[in-house]
N, C-alpha and C. Protein backbone atom coordinates (compact mmCIF):
# COMPACT_ATOMS: atom_id res chain seq x y z
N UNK A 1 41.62 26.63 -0.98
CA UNK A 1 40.35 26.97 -0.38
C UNK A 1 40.17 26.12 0.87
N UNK A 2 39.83 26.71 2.16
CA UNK A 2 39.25 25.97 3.14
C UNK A 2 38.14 25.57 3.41
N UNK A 3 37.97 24.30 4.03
CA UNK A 3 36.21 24.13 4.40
C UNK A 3 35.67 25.30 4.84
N UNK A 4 36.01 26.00 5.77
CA UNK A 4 34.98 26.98 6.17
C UNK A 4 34.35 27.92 5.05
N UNK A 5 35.72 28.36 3.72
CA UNK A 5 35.07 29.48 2.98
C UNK A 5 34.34 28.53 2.09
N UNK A 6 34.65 27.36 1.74
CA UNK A 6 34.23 26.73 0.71
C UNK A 6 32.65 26.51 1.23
N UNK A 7 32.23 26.11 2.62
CA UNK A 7 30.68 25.82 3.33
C UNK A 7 30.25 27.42 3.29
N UNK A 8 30.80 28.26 3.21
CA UNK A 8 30.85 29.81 3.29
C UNK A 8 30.11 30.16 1.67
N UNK A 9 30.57 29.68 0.88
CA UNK A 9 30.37 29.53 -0.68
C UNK A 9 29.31 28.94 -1.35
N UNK A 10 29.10 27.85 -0.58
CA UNK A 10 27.53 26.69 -0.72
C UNK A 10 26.44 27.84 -0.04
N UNK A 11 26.86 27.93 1.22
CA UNK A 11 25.59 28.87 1.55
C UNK A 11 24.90 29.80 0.56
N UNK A 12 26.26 30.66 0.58
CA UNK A 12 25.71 32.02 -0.14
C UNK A 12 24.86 31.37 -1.57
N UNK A 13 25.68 30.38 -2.25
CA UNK A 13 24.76 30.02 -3.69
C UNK A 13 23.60 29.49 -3.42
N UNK A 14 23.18 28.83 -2.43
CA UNK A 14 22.29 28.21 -2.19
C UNK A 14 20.77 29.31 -2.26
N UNK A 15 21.62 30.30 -0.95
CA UNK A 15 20.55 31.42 -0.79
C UNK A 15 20.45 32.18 -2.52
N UNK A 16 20.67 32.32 -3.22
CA UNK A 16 20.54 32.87 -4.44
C UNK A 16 19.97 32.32 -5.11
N UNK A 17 19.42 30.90 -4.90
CA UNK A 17 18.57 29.67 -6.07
C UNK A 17 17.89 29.48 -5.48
N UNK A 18 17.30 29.16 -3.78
CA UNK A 18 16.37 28.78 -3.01
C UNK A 18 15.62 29.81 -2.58
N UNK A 19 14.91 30.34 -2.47
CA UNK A 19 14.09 31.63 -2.79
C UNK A 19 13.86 31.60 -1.38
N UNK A 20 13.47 30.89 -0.26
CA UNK A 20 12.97 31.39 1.27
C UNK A 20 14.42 30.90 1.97
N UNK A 21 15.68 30.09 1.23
CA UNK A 21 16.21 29.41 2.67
C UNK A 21 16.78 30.60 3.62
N UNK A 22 16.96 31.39 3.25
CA UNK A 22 17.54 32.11 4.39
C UNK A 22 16.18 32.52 5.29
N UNK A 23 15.46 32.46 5.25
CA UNK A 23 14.35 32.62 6.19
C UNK A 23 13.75 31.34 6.90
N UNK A 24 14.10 30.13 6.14
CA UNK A 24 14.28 28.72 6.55
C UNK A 24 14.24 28.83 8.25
N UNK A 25 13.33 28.46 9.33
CA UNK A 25 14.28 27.82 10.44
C UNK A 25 15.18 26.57 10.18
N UNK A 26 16.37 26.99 11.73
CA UNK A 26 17.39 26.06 11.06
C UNK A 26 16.69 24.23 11.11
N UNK A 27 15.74 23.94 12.31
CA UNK A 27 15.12 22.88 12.55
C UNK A 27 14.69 22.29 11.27
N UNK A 28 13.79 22.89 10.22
CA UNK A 28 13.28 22.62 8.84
C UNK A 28 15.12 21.77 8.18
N UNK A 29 15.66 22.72 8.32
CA UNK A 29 17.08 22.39 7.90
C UNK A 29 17.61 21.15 7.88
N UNK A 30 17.61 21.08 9.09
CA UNK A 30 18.31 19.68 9.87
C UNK A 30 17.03 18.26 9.66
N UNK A 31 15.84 19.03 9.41
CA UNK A 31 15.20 17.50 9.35
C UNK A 31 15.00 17.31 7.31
N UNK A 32 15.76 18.19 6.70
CA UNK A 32 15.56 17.60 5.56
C UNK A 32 17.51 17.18 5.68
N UNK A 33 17.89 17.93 5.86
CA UNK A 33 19.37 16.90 6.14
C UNK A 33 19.15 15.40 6.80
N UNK A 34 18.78 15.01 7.29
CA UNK A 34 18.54 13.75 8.37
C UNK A 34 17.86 13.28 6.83
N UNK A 35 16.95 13.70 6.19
CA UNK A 35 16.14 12.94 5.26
C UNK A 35 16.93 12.46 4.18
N UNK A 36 17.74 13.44 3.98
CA UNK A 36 18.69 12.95 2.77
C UNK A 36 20.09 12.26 3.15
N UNK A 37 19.91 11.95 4.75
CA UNK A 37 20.75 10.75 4.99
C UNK A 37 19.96 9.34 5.02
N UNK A 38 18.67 9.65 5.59
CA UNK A 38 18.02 8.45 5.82
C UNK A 38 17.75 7.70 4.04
N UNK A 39 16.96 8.60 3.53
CA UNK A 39 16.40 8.07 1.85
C UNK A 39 17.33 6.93 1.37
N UNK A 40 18.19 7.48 1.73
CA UNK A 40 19.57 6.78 0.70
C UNK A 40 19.85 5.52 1.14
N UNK A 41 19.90 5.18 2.54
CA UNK A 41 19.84 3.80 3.25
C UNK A 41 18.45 3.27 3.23
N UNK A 42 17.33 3.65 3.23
CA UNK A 42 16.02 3.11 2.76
C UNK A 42 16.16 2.44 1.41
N UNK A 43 16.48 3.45 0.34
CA UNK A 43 16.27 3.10 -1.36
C UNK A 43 17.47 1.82 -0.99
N UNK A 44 18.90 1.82 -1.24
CA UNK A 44 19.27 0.91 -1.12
C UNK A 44 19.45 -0.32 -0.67
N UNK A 45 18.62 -0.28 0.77
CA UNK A 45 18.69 -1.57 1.61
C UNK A 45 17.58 -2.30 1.22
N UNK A 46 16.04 -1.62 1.19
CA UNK A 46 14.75 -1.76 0.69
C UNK A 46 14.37 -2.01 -0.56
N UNK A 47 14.65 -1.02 -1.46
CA UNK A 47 14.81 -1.29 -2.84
C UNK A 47 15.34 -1.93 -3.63
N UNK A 48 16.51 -2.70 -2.98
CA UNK A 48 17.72 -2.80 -3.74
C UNK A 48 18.49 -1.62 -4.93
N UNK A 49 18.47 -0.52 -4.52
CA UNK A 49 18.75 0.60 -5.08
C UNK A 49 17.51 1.12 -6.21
N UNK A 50 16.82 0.95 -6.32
CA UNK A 50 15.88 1.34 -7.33
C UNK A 50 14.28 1.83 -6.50
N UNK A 51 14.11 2.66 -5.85
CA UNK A 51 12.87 3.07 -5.54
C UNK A 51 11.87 3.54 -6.29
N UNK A 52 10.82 2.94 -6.80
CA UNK A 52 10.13 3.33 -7.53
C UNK A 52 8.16 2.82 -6.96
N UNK A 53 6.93 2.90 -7.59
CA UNK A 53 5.83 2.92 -7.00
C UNK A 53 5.86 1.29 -6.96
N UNK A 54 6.34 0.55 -7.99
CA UNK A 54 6.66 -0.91 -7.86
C UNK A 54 7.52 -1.57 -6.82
N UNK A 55 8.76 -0.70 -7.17
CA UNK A 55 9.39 -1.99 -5.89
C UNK A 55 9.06 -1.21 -4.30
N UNK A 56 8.65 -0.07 -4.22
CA UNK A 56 8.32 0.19 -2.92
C UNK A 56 7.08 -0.81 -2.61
N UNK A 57 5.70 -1.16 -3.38
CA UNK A 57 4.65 -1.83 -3.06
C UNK A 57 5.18 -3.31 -2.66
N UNK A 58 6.14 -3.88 -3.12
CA UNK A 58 6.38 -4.99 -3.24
C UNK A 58 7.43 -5.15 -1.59
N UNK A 59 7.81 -4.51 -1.25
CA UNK A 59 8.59 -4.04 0.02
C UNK A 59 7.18 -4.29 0.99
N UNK A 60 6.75 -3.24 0.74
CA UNK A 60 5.11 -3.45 1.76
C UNK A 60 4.60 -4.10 2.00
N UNK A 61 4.72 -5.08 0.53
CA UNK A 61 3.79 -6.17 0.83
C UNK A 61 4.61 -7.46 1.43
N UNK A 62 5.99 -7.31 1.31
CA UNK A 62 7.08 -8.33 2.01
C UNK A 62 7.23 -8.03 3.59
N UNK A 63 7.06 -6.73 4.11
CA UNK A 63 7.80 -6.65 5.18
C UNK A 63 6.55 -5.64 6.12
N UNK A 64 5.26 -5.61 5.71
CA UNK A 64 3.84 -4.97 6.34
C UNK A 64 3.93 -6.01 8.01
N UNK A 65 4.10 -7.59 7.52
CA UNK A 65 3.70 -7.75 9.19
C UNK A 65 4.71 -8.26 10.03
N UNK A 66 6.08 -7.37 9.74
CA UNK A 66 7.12 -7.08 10.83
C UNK A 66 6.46 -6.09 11.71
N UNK A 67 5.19 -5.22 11.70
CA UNK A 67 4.79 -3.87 12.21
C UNK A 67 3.50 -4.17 12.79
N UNK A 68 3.37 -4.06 13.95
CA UNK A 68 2.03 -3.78 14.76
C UNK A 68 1.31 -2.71 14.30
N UNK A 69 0.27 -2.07 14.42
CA UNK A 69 -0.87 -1.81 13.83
C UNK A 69 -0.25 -0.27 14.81
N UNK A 70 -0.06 -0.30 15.75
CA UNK A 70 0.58 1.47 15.91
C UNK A 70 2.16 1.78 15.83
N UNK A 71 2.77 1.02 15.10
CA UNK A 71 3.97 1.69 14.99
C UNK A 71 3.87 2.74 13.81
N UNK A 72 2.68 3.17 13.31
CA UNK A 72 3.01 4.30 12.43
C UNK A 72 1.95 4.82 13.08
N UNK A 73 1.25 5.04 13.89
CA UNK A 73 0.05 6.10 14.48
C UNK A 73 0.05 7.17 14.30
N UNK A 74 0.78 7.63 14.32
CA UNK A 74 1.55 9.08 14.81
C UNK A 74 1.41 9.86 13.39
N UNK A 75 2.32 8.81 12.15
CA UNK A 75 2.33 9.64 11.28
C UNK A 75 1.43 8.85 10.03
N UNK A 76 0.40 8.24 10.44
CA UNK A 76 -0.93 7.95 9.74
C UNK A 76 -1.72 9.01 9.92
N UNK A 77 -1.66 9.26 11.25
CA UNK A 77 -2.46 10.53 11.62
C UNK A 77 -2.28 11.59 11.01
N UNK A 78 -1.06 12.16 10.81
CA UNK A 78 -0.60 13.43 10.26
C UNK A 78 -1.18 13.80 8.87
N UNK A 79 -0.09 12.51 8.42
CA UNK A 79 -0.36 12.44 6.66
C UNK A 79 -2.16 12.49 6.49
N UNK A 80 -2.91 11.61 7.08
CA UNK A 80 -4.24 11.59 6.62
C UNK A 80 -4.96 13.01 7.11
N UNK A 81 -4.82 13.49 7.85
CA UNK A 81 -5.24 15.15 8.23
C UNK A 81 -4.33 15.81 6.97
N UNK A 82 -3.89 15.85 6.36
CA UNK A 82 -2.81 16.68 5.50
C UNK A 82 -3.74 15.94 3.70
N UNK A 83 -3.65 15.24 3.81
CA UNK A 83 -3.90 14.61 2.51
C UNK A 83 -5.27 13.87 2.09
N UNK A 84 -6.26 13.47 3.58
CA UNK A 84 -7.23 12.97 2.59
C UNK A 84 -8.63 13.51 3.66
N UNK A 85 -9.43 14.01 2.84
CA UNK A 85 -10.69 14.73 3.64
C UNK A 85 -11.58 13.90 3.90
N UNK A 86 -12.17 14.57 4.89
CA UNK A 86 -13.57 13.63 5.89
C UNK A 86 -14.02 12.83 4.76
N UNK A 87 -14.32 13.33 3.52
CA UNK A 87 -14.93 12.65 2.63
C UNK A 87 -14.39 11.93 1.79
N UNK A 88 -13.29 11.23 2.20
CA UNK A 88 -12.07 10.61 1.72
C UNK A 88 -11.84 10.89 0.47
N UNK A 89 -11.59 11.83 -0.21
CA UNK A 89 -11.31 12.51 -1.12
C UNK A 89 -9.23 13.06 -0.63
N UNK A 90 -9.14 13.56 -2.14
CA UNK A 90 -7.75 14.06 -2.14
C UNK A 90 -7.86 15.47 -1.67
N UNK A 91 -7.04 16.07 -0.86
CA UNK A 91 -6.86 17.21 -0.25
C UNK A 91 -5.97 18.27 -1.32
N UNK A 92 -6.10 19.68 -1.66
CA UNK A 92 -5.29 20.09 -2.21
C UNK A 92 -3.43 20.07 -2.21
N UNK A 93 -3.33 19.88 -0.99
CA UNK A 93 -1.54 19.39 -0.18
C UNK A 93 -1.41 17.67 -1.29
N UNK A 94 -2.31 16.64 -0.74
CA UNK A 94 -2.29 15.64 -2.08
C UNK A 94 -1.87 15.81 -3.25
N UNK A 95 -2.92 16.93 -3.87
CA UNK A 95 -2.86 16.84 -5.55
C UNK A 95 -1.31 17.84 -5.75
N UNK A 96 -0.66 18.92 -4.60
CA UNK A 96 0.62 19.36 -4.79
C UNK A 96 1.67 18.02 -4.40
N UNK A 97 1.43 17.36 -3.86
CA UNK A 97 2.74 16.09 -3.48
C UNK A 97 2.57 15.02 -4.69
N UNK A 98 1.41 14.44 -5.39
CA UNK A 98 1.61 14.49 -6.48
C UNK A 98 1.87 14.97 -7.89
N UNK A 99 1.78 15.96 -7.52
CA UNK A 99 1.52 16.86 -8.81
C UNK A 99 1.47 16.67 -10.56
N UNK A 100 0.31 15.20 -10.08
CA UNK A 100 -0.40 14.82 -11.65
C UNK A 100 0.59 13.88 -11.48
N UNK A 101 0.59 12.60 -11.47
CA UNK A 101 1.65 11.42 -11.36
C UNK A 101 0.71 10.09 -10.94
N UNK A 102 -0.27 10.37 -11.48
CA UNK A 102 -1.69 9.21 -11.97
C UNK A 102 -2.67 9.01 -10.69
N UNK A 103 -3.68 8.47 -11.31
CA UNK A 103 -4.43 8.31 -10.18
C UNK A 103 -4.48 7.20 -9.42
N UNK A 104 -3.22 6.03 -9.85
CA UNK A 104 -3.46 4.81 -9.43
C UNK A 104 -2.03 5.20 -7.92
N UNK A 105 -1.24 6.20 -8.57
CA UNK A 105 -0.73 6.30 -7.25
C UNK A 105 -1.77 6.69 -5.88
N UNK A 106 -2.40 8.13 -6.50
CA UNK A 106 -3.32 9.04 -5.62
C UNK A 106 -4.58 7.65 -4.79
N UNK A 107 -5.06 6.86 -5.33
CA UNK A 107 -5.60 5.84 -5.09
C UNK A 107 -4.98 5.15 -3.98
N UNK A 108 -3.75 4.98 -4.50
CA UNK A 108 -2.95 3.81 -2.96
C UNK A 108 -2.84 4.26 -1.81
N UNK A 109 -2.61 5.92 -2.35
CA UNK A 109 -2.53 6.66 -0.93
C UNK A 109 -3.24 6.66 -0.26
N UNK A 110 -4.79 7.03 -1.04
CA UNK A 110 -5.96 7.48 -0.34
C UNK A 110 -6.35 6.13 0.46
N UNK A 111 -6.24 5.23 -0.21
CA UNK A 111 -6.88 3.50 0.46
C UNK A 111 -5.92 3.51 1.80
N UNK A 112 -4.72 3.65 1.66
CA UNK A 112 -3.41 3.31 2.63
C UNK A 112 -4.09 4.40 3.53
N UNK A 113 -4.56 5.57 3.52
CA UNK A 113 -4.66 6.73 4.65
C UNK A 113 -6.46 6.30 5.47
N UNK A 114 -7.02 5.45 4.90
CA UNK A 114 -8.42 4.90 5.46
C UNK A 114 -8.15 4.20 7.07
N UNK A 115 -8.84 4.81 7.74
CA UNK A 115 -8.31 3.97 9.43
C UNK A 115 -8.69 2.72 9.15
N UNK A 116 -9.36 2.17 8.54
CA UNK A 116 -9.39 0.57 8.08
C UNK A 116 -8.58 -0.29 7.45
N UNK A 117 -7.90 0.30 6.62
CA UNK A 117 -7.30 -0.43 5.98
C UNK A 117 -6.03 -1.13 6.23
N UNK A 118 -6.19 -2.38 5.43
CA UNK A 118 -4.81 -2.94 5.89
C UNK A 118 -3.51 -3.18 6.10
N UNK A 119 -3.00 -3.47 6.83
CA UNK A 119 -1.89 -2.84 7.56
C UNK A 119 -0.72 -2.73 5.88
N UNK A 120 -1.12 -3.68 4.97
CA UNK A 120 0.23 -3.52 4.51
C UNK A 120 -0.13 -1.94 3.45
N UNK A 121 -1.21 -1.45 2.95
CA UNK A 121 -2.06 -0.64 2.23
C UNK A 121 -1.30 0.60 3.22
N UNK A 122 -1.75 0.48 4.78
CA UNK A 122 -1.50 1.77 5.10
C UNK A 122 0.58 1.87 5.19
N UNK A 123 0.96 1.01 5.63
CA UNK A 123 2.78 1.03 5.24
C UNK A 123 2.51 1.56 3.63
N UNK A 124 1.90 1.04 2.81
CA UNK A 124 2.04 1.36 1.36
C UNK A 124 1.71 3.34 0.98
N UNK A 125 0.62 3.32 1.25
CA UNK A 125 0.60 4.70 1.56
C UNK A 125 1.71 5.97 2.32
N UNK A 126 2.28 5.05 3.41
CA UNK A 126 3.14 6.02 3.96
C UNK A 126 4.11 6.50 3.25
N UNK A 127 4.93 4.98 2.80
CA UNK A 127 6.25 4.92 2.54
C UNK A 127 6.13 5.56 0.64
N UNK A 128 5.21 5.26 -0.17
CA UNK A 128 4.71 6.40 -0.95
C UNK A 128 4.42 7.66 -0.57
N UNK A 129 4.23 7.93 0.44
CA UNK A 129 4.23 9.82 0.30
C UNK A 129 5.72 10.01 0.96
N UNK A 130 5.86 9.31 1.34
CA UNK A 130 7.54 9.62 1.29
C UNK A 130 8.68 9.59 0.28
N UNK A 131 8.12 9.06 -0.65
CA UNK A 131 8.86 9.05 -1.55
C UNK A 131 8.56 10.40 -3.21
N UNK A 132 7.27 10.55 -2.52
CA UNK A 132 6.89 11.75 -3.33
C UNK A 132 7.55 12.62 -2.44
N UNK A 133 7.61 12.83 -1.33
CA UNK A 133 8.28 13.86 -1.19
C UNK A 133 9.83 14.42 -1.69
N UNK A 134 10.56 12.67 -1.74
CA UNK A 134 11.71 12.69 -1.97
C UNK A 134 11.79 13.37 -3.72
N UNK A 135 10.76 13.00 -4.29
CA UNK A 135 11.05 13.36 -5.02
C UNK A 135 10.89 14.83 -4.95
N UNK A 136 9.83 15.28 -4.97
CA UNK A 136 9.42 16.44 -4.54
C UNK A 136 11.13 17.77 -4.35
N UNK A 137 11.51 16.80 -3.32
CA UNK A 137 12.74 17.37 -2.79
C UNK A 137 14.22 17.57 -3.50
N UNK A 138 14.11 16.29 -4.11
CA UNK A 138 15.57 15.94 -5.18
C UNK A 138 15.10 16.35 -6.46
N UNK A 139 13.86 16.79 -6.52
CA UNK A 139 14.03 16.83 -8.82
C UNK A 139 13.06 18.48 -8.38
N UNK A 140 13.41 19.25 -7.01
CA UNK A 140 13.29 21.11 -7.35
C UNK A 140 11.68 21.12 -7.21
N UNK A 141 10.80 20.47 -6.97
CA UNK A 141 9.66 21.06 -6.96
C UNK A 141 9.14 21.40 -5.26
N UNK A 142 9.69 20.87 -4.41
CA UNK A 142 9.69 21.19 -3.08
C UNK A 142 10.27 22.73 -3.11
N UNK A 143 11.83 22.91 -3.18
CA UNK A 143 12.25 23.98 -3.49
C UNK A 143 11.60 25.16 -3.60
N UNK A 144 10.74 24.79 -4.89
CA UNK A 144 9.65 25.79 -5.44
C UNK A 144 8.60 26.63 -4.36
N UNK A 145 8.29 25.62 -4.03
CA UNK A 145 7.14 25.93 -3.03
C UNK A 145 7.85 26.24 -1.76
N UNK A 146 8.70 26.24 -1.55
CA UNK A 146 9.43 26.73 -0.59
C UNK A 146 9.45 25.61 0.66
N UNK A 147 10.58 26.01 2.09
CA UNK A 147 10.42 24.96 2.93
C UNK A 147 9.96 25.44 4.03
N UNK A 148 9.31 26.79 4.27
CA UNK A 148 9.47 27.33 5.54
C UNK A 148 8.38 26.35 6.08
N UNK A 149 7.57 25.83 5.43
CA UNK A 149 6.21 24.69 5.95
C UNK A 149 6.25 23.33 5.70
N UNK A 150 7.70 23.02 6.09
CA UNK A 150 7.60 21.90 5.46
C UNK A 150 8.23 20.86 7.06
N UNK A 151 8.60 21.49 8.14
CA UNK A 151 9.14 20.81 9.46
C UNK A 151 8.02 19.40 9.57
N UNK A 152 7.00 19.70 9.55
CA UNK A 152 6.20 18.32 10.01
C UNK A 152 6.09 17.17 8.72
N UNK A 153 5.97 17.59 7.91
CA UNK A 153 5.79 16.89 6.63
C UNK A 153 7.40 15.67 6.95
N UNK A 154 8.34 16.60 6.91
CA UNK A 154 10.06 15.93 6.82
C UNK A 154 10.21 15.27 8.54
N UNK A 155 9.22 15.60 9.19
CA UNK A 155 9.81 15.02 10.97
C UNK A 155 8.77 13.59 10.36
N UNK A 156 7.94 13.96 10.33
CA UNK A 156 7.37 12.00 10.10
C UNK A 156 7.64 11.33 8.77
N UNK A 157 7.87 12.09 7.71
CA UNK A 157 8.69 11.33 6.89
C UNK A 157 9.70 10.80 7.54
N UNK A 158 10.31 11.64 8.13
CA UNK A 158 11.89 11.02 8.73
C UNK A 158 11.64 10.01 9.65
N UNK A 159 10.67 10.00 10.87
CA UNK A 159 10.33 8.69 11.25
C UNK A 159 9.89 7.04 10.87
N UNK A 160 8.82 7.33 9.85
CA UNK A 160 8.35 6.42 8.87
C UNK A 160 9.74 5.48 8.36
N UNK A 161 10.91 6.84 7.89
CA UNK A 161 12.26 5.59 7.37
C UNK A 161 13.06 4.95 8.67
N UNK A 162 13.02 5.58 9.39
CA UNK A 162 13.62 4.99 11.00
C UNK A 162 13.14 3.69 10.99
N UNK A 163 11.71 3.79 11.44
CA UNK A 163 11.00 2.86 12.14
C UNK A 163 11.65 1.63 10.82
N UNK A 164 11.09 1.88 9.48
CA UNK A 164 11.58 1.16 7.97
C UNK A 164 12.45 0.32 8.39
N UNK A 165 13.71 1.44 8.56
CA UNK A 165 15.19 0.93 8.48
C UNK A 165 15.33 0.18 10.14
N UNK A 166 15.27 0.63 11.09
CA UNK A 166 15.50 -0.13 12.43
C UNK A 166 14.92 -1.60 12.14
N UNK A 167 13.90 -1.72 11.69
CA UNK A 167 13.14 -3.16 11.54
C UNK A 167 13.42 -3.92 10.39
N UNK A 168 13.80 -3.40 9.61
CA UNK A 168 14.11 -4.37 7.96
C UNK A 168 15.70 -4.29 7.94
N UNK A 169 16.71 -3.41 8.36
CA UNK A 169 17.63 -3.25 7.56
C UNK A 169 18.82 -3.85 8.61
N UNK A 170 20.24 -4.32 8.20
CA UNK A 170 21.00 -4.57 8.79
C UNK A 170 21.93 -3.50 8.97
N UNK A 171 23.22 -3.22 10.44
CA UNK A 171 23.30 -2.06 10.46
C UNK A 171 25.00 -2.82 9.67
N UNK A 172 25.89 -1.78 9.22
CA UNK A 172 27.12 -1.64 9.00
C UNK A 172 28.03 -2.93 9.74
């Protein structure tokens, strides 16, 4: 078998279990590819291989004031238009990125997405909805819901681990 029929072979199965990818733009594509290169050097360099709501908080709270107060602007902004309402409440997009996974997570988020709050709260918030997404993404419930709406969600996730990894991590 050659790479080409064998990448020829992934496709086609893919399109038969993923219900929109063939309607996917390819951009959506490429920024959850980039994600599932980045995650993996985040969890391991950050985590020490274990990403979870613990050792990500504990990251935040080690490495919050390597970061000036707008190196996440961009995608504080996003996430909090997406996830927490004028009335700082949880947004329906929220209660789907958690989908029931307690309220003490939904809590960190919501505090972390407050334009007040402190710097290490709002890193804490980010780098948690990034990791719901990951999950989201790796354990089929992204899938579900399909990706055709998912380009902005995965472009500042994907930044959030950049900015992460450029500033905390050592390269190769």
């Amino acid at each position: 078998m050659t790479i080409p029929s064998f990448s020829h072979d992934v496709e086609v199965l893919l399109q038969s279990y993923v219900e929109d990818l063939a309607a996917t733009p390819a951009t959506v594509l490429a920024e959850i590819s980039n994600f599932n290169w980045l995650w993996p050097i985040f969890e391991s360099k950050c985590c020490n291989g274990n990403a979870c709501k613990a050792s990500i908080e504990q990251f935040c709270s080690n490495y919050a004031k390597r970061y000036s107060a707008d190196d996440f602007d961009t995608e504080l902004g996003y996430f909090r238009e997406r996830y927490r309402s004028e009335n700082a409440e949880a947004t329906s997009h929220l209660d789907k990125l958690l989908s029931h996974r307690g309220q003490g997570l939904k809590d960190s988020i919501l505090v972390g997405l407050c334009e007040q709050a402190e710097p290490d709260s709002k890193m804490k918030a980010l780098v948690l909805i990034v990791y719901r997404l990951r999950n989201n993404l790796f354990h089929g419930t992204k899938g579900g819901l399909g990706f055709t709406d998912q380009l902005d969600n995965f472009v500042h996730a994907n930044r959030v681990l950049i900015e992460i990894i450029k500033k905390t991590c050592e390269p190769c």
